[in-house]
Protein backbone atom coordinates (compact mmCIF):
# COMPACT_ATOMS: atom_id res chain seq x y z
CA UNK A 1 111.46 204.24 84.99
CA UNK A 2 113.93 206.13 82.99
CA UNK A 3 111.50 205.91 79.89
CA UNK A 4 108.90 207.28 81.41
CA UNK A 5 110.72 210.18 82.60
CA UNK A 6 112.10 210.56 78.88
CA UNK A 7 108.55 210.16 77.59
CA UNK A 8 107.41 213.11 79.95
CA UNK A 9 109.99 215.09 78.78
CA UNK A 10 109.11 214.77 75.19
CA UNK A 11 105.44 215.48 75.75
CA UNK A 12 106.03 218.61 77.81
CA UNK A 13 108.50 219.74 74.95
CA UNK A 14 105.81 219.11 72.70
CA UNK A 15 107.86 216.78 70.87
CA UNK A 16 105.40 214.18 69.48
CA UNK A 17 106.95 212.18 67.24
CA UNK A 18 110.44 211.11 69.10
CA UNK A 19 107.51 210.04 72.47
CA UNK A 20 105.70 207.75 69.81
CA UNK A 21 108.71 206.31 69.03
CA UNK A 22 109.59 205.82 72.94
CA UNK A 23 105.96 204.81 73.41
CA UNK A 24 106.87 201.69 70.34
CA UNK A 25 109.90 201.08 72.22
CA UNK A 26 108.75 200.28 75.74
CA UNK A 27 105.40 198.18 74.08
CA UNK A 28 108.16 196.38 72.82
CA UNK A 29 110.01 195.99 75.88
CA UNK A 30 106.87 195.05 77.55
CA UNK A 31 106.56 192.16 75.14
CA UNK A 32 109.85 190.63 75.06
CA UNK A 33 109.82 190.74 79.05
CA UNK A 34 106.02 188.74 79.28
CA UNK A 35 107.50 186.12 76.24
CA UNK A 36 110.37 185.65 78.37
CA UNK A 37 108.21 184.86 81.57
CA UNK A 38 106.24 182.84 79.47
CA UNK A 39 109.37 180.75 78.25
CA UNK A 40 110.57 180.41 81.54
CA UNK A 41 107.20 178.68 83.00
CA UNK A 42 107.12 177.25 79.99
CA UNK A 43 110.42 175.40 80.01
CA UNK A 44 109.69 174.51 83.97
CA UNK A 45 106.42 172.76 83.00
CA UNK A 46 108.20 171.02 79.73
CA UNK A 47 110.77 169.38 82.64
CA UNK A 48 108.00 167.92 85.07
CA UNK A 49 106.25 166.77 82.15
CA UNK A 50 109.22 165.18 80.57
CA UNK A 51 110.68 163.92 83.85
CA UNK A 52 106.79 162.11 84.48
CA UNK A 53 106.71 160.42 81.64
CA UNK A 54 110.68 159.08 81.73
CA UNK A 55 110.02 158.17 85.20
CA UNK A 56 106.41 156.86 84.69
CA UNK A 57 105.58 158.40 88.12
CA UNK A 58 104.94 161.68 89.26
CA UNK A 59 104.96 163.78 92.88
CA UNK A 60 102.96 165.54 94.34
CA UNK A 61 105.81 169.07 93.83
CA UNK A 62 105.75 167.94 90.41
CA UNK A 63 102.18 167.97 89.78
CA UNK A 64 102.19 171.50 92.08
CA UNK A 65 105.11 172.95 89.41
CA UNK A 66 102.54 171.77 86.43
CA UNK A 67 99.87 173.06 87.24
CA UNK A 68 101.51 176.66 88.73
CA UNK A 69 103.25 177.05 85.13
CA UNK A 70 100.22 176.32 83.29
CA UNK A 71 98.70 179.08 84.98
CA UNK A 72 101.14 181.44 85.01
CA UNK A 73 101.23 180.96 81.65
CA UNK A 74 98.21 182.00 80.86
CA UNK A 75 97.73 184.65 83.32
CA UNK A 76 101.05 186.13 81.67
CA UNK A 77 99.56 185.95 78.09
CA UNK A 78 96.33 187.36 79.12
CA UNK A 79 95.74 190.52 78.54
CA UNK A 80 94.24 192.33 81.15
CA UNK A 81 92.85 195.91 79.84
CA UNK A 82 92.84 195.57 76.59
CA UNK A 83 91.70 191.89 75.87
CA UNK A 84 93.16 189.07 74.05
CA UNK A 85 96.82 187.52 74.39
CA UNK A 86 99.99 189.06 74.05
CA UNK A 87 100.94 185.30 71.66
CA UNK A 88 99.10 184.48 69.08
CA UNK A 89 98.84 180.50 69.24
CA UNK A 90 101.29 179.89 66.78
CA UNK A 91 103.33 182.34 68.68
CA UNK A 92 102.90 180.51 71.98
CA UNK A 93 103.48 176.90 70.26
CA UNK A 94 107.05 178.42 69.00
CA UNK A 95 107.97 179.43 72.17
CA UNK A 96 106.82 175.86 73.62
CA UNK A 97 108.99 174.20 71.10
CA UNK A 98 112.21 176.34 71.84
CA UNK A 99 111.44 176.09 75.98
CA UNK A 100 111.62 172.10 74.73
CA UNK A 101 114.55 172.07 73.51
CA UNK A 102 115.94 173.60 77.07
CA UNK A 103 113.88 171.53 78.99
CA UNK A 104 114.60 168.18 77.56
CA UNK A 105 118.70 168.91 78.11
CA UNK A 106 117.67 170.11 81.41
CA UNK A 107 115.15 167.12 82.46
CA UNK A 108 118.25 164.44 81.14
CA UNK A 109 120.64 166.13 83.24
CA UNK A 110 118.85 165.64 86.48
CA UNK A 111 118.25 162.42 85.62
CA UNK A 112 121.28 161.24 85.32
């Protein structure tokens, strides 16, 4: 909220440049939050998967938490207005492979 209060001071002041530079600064912002919702549904459907296929078994709250992830996911990456994703593939396999990393430590924990 404070941005765009700063932003509408800078346009009424006429004061282009420094608002584009605000504008760059909360599209980044905007980004970094939806990669880390991504990574967070992300690493919550890496543990259900992991923990199914240790277990060789799965529940019912565990196929729920799958398939909720999956499409928050993708509802997160989709972008609404302007079409598209916010990742790029690659982008959203990289963040996959570093939610593993969490996930696996995390899945091994519970089951032990």
């Amino acid at each position: 909220m404070e941005e765009l209060l700063e932003l509408k001071t800078l346009l009424s002041q006429g004061n282009v440049s420094d608002a584009l530079v605000l504008v760059e600064e909360m599209t980044e912002m905007s980004r970094d939050d939806k990669i880390n919702k991504i990574s967070s549904c992300a690493k919550i459907l890496l543990v259900h998967l992991i923990k199914r296929q240790a277990e060789k078994r799965s529940t019912r709250s565990w196929d729920l938490s799958i398939a909720n992830a999956v499409d928050e996911i993708q509802k997160t990456n989709r972008r609404r207005k302007a079409g598209g994703t916010y990742l790029s593939s690659e982008e959203l396999r990289e963040a996959l492979t570093d939610a593993y990393r969490i996930a696996l430590a995390e899945a091994a924990a519970e089951a032990f």
